[in-house]
Protein backbone atom coordinates (compact mmCIF):
# COMPACT_ATOMS: atom_id res chain seq x y z
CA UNK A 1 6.80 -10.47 -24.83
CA UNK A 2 8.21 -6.98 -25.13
CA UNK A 3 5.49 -4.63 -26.33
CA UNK A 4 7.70 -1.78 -26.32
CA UNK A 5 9.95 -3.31 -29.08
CA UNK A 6 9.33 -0.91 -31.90
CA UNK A 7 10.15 1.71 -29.96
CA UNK A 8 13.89 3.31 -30.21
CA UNK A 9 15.80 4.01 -27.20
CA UNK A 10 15.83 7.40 -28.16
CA UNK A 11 12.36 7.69 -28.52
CA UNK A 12 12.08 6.17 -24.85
CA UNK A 13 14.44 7.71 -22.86
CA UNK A 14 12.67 11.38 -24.20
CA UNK A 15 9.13 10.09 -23.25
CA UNK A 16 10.25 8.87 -19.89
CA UNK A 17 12.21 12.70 -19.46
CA UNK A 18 9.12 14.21 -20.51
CA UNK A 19 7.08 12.34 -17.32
CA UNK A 20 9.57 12.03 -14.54
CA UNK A 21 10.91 15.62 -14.60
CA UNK A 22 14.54 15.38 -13.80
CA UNK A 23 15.22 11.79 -13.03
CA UNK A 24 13.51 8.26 -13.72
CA UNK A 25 12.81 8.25 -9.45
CA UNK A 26 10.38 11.05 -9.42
CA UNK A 27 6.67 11.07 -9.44
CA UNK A 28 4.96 11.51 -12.57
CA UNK A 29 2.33 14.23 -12.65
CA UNK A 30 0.18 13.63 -15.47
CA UNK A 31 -0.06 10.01 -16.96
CA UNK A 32 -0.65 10.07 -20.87
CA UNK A 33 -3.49 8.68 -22.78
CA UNK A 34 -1.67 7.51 -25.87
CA UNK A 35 -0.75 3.98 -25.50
CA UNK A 36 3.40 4.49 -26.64
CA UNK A 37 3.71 6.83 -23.62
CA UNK A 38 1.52 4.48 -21.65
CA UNK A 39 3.69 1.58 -22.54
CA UNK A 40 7.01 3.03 -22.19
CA UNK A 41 6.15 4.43 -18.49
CA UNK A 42 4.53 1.21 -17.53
CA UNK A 43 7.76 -0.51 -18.65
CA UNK A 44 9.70 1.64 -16.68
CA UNK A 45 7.31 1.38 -13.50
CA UNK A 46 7.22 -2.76 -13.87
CA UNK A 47 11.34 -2.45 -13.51
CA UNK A 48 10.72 -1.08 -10.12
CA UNK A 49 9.87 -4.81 -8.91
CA UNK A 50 12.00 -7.90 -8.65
CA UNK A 51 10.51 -10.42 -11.13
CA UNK A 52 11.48 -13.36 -9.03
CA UNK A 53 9.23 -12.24 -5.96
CA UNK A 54 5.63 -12.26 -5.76
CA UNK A 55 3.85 -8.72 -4.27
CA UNK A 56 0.83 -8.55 -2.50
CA UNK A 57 -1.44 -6.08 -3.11
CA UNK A 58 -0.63 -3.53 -0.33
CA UNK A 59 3.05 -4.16 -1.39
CA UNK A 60 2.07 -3.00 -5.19
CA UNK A 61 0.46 0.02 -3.60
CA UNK A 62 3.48 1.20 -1.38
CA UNK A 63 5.91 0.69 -4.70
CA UNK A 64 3.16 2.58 -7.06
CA UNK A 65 1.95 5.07 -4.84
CA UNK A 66 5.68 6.75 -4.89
CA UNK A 67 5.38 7.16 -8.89
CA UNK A 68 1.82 8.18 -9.18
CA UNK A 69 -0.87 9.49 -7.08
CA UNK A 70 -3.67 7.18 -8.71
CA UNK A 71 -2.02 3.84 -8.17
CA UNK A 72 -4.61 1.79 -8.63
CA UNK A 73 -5.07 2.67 -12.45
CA UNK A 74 -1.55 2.22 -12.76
CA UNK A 75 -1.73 -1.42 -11.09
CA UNK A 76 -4.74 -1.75 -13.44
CA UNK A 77 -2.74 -0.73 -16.83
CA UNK A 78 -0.19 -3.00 -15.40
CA UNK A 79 -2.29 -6.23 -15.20
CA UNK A 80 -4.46 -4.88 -18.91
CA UNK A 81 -1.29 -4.67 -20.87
CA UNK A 82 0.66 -7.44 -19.68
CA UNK A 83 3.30 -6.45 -17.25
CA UNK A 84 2.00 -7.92 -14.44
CA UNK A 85 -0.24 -11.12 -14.06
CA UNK A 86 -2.76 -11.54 -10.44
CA UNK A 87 -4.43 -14.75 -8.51
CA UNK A 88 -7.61 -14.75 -8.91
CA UNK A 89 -8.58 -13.22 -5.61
CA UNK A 90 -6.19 -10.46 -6.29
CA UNK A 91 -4.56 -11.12 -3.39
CA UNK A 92 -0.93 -11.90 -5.57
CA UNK A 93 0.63 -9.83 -7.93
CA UNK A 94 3.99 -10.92 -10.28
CA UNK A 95 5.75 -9.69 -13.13
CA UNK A 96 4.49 -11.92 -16.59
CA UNK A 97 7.61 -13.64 -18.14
């Protein structure tokens, strides 16, 4: 499932310049509240992981906590809008095929 399909390259590449001032690697400052922004910055954050491993949650923090200071809403938007699935106990964390 690719939810960012209707979106143009284009259109991407200038939201994700917009939030990581100067390069993709930097720390966003402000995360946005419209869900295309959302979307395309959460898709570029879930590339940061290998989607054949499996993360803990202390993992997810170390990788999120470099892109945003609040990384647990990020691991939240993550899991809401389907980027990342969880065990139960939230004790696993791996990217949704």
């Amino acid at each position: 499932m690719n939810l960012t399909a209707g979106i143009s390259a284009e259109e991407k590449e200038k939201i994700l310049a917009n939030y990581f001032k100067g390069d993709f690697t930097n720390r966003i400052e402000v995360f946005p509240s419209k869900v295309k922004k959302k979307l395309v910055l959460l898709e570029s954050i879930a590339s940061r992981f290998d989607p054949d491993r499996t993360y803990t949650e202390l993992q997810m923090n170390e990788i999120l906590e470099k892109v945003y200071h609040d990384y647990v809403s990020i691991r939240r938007y993550l899991i809401e809008y389907g980027f990342f699935d969880r065990s139960k106990d939230g004790a696993s964390y791996w990217i949704k095929e």
